[in-house]
N, C-alpha and C. Protein backbone atom coordinates (compact mmCIF):
# COMPACT_ATOMS: atom_id res chain seq x y z
N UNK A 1 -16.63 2.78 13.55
CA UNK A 1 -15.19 2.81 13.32
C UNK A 1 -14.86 4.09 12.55
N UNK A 2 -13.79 4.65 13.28
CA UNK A 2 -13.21 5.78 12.37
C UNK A 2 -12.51 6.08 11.21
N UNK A 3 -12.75 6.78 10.09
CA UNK A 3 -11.82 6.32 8.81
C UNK A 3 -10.49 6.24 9.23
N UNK A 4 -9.67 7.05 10.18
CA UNK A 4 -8.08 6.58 10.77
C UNK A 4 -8.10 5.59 11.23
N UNK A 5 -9.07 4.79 11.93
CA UNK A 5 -9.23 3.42 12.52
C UNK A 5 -9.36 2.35 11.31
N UNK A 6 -9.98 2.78 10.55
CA UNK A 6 -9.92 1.98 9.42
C UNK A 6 -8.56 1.78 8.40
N UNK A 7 -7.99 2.73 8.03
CA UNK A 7 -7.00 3.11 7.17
C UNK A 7 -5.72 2.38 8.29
N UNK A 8 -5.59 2.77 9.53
CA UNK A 8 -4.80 2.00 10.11
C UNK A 8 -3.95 0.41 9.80
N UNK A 9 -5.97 -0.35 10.40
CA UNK A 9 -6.27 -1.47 10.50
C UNK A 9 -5.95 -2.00 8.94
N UNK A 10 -6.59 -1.72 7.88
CA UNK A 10 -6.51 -2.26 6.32
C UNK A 10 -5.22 -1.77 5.76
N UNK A 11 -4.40 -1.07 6.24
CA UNK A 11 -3.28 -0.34 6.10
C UNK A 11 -2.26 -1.45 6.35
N UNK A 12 -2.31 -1.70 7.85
CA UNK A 12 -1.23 -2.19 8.24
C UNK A 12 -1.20 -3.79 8.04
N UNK A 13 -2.61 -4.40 7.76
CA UNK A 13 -2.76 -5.99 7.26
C UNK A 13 -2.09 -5.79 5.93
N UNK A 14 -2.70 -4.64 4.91
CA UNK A 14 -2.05 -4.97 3.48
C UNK A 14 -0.54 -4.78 3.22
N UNK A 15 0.33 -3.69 4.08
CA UNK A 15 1.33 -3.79 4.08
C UNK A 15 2.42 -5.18 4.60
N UNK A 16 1.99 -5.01 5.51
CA UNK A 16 2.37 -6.81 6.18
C UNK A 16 2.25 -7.61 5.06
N UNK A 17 1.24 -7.74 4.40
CA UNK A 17 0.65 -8.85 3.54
C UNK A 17 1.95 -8.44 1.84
N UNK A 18 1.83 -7.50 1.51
CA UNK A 18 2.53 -7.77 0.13
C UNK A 18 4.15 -7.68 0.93
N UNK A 19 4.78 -7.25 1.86
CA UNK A 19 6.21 -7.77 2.35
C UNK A 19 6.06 -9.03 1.88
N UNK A 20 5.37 -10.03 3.25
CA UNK A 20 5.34 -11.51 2.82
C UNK A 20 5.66 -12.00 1.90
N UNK A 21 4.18 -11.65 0.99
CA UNK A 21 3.82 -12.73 0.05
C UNK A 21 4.99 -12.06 -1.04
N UNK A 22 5.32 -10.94 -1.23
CA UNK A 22 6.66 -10.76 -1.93
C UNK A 22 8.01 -11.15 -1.55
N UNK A 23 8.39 -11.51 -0.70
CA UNK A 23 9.28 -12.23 -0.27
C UNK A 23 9.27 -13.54 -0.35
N UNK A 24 8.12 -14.27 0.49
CA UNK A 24 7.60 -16.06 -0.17
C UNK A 24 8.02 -16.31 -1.45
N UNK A 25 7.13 -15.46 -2.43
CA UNK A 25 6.98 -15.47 -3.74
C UNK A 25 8.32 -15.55 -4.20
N UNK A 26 9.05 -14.71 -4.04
CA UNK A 26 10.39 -14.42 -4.48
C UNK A 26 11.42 -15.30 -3.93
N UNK A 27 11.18 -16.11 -3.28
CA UNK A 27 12.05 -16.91 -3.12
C UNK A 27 11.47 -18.26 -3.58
N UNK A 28 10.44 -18.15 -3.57
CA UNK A 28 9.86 -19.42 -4.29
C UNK A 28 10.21 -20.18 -5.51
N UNK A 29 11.27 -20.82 -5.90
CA UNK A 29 11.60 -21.08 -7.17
C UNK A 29 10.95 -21.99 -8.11
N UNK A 30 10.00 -22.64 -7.52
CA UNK A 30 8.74 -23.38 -8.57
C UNK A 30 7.91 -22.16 -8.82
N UNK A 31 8.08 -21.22 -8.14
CA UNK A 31 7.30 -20.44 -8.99
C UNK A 31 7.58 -19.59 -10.25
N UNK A 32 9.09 -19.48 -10.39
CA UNK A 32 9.78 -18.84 -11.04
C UNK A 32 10.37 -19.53 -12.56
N UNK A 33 9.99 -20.26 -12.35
CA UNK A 33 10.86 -21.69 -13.33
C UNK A 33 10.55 -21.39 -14.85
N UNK A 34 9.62 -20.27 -15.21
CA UNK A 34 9.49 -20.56 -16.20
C UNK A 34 9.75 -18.62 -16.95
N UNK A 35 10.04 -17.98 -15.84
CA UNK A 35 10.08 -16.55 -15.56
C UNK A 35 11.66 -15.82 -15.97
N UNK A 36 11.96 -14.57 -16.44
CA UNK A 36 13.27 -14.55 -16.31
C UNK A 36 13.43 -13.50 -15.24
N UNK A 37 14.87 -13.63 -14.85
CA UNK A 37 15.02 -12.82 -13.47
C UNK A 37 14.42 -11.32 -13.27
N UNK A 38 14.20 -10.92 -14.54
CA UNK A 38 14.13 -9.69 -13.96
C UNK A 38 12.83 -9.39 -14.00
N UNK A 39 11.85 -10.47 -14.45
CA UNK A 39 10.40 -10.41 -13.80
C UNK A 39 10.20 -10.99 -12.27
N UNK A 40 11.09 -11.88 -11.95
CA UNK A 40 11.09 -12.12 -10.61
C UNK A 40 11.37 -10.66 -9.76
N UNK A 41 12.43 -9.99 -9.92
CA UNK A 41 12.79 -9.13 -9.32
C UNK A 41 11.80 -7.89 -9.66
N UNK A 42 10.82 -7.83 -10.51
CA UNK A 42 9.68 -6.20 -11.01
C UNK A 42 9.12 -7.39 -9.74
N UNK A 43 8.81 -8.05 -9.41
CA UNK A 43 7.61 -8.95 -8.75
C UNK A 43 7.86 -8.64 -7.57
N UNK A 44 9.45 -8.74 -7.20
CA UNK A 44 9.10 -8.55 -5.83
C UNK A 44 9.67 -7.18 -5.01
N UNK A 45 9.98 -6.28 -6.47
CA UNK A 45 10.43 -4.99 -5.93
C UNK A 45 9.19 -4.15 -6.04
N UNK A 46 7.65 -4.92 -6.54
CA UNK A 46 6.73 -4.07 -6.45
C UNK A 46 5.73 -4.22 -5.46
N UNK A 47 5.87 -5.40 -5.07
CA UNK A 47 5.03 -5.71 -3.74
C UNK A 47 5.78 -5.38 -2.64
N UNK A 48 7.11 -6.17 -2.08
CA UNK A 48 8.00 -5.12 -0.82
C UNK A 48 7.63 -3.81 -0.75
N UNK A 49 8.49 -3.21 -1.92
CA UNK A 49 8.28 -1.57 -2.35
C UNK A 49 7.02 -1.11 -1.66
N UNK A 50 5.81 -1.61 -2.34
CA UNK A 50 4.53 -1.28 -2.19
C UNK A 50 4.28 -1.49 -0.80
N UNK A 51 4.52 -2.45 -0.14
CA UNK A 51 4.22 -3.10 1.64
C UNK A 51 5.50 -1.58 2.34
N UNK A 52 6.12 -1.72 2.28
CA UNK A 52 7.51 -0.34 2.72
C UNK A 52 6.39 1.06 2.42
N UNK A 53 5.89 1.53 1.54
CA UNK A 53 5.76 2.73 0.85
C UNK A 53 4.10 2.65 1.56
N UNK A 54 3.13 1.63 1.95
CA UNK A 54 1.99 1.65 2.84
C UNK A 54 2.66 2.08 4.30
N UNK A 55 3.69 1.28 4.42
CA UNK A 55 3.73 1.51 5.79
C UNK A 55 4.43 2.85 6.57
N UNK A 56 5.06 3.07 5.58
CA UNK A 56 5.76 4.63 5.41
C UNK A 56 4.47 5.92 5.78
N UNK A 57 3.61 5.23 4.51
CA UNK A 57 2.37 6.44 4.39
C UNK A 57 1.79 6.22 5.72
N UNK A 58 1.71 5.24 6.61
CA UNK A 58 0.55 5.12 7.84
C UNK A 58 0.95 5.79 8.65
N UNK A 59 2.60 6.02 8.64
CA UNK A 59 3.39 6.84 9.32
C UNK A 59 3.15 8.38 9.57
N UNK A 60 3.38 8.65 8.17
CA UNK A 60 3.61 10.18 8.08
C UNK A 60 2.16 10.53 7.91
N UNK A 61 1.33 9.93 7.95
CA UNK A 61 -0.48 10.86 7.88
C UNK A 61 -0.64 11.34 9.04
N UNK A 62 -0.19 11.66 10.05
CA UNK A 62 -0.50 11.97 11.39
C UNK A 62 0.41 14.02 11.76
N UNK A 63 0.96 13.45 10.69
CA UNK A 63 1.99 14.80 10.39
C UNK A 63 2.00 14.98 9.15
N UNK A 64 1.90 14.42 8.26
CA UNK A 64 1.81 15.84 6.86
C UNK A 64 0.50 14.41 6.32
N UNK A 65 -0.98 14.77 6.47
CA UNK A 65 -2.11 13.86 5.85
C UNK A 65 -1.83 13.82 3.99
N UNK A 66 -1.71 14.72 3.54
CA UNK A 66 -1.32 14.54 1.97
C UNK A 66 -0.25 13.89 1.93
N UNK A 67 0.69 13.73 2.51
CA UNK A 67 2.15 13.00 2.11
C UNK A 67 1.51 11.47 2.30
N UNK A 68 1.04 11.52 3.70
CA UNK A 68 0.81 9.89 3.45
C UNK A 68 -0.73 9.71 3.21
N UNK A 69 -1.07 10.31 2.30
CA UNK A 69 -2.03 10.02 1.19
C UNK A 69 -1.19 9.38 0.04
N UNK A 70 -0.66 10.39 -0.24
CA UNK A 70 0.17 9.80 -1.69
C UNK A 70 0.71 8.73 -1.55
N UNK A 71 1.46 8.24 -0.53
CA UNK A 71 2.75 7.56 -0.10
C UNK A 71 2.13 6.36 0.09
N UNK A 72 0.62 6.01 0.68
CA UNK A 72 -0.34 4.64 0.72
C UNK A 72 -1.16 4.29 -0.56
N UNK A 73 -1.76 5.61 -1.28
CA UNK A 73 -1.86 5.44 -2.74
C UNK A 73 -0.82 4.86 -3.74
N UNK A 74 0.13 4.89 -3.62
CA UNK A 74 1.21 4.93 -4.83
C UNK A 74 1.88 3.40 -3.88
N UNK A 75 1.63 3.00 -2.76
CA UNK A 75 2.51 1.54 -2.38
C UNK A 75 1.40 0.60 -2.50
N UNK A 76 0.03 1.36 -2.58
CA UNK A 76 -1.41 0.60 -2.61
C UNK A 76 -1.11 -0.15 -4.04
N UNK A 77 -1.05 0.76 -4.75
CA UNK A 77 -1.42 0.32 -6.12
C UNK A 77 -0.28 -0.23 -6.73
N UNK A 78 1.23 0.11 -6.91
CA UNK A 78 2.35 -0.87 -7.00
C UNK A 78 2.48 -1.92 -6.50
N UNK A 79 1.57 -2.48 -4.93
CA UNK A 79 1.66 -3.58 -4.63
C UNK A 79 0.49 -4.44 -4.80
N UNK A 80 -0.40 -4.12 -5.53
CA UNK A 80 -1.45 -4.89 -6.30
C UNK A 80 -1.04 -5.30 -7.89
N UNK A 81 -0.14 -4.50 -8.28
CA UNK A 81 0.03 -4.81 -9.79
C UNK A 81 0.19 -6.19 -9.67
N UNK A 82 1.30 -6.66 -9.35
CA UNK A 82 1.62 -7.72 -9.78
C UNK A 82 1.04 -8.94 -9.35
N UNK A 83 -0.23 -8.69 -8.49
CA UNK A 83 -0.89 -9.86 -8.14
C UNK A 83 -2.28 -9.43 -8.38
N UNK A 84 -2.89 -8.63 -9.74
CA UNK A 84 -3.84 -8.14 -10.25
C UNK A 84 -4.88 -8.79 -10.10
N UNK A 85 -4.86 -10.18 -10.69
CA UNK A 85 -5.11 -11.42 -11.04
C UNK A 85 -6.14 -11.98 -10.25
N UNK A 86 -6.00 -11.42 -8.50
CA UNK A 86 -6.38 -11.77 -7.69
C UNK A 86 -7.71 -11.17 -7.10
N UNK A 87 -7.95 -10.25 -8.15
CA UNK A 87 -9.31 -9.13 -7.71
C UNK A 87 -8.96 -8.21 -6.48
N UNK A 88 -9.39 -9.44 -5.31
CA UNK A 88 -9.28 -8.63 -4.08
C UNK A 88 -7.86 -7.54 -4.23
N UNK A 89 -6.97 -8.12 -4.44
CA UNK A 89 -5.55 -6.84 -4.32
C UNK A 89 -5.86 -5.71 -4.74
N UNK A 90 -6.79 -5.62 -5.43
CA UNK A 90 -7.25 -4.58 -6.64
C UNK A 90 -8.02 -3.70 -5.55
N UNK A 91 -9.20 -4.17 -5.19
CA UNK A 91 -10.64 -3.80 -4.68
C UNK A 91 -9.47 -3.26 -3.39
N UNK A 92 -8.63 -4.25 -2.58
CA UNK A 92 -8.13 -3.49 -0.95
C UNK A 92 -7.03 -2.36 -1.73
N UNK A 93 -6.36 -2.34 -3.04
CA UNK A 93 -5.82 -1.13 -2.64
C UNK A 93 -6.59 0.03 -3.07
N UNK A 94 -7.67 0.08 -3.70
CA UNK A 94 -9.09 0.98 -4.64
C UNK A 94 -9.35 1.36 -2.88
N UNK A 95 -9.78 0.58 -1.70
CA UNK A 95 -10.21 0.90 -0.61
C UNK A 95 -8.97 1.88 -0.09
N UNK A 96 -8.14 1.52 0.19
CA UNK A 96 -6.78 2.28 0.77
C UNK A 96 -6.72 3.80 0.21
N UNK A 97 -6.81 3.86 -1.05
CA UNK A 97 -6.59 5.11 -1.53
C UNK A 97 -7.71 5.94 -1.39
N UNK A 98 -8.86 5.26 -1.60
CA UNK A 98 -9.84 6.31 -1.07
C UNK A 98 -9.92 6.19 0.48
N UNK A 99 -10.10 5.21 1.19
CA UNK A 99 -9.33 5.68 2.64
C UNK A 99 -8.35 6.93 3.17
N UNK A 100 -7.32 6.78 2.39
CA UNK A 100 -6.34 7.75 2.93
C UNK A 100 -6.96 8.96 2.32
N UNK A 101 -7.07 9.23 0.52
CA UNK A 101 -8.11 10.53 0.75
C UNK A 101 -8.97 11.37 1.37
N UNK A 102 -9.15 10.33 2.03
CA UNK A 102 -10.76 10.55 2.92
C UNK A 102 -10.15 11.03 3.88
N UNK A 103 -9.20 10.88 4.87
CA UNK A 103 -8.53 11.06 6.09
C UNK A 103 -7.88 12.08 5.86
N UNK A 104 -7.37 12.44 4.63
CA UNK A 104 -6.01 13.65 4.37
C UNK A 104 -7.26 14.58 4.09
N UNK A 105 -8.44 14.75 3.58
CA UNK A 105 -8.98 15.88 3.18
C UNK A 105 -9.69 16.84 4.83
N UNK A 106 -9.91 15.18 5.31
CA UNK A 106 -10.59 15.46 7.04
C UNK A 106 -9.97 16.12 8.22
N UNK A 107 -8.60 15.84 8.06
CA UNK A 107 -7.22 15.74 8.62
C UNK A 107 -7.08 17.92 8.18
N UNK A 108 -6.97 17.71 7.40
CA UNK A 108 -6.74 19.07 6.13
C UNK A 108 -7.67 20.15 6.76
N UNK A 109 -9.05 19.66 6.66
CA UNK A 109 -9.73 20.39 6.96
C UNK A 109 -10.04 21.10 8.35
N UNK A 110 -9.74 19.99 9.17
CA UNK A 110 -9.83 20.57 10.69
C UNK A 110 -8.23 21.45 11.24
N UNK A 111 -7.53 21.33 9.91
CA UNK A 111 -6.59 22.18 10.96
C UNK A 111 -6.79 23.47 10.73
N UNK A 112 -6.11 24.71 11.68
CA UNK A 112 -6.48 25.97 11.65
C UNK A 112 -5.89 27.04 9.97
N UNK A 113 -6.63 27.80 9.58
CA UNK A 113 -6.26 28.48 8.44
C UNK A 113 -4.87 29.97 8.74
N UNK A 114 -4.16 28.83 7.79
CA UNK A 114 -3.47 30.29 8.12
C UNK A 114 -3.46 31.49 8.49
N UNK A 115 -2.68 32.87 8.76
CA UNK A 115 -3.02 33.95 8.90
C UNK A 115 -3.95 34.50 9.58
């Protein structure tokens, strides 16, 4: 499997995955019951956010590889915060970011040098 085959595939499950479960979550009001709104709302403006800002980055790596490096790093890791707790969120977005590194430096490297 290719690291773009990979970064794709773990890309596009984890983005899918914190939309959801940030949306579920956020509407979930037994889960909230003891929360005030505006931790509900960091909760689920950092997982959406984060699921939007993966799927953004899977986008644009094909045309600028550093942009959606950053752009899957930075929705990787905002959409693990808030479900820290859980290890894995941690470990798949730790994978993602060095994924997309890996692809933007590869990506980087094979294109032609200026001048």
């Amino acid at each position: 499997m290719t690291v773009e085959k990979a970064l794709v595939v773990l890309g596009t499950f984890v983005a899918a995955a914190y939309v959801v479960v940030g949306i579920i979550g956020g509407l979930a009001s037994s889960h909230w019951t003891e929360a005030s709104t505006s931790d509900q709302v960091i909760w689920v403006v950092l997982l959406v956010g984060g699921g939007i800002l993966v799927f953004l980055g899977l986008r644009m790596s094909r045309r600028s590889p550093w942009l959606g490096a950053t752009l899957i790093s930075v929705g990787a890791v905002a959409g693990a915060l808030p479900i820290f707790w859980t290890i894995l969120a941690l470990v798949v977005a730790v994978a993602l970011v060095v994924l997309s590194i890996m692809y933007a430096r590869r990506a980087a490297g094979a294109s032609p040098a200026p001048g």
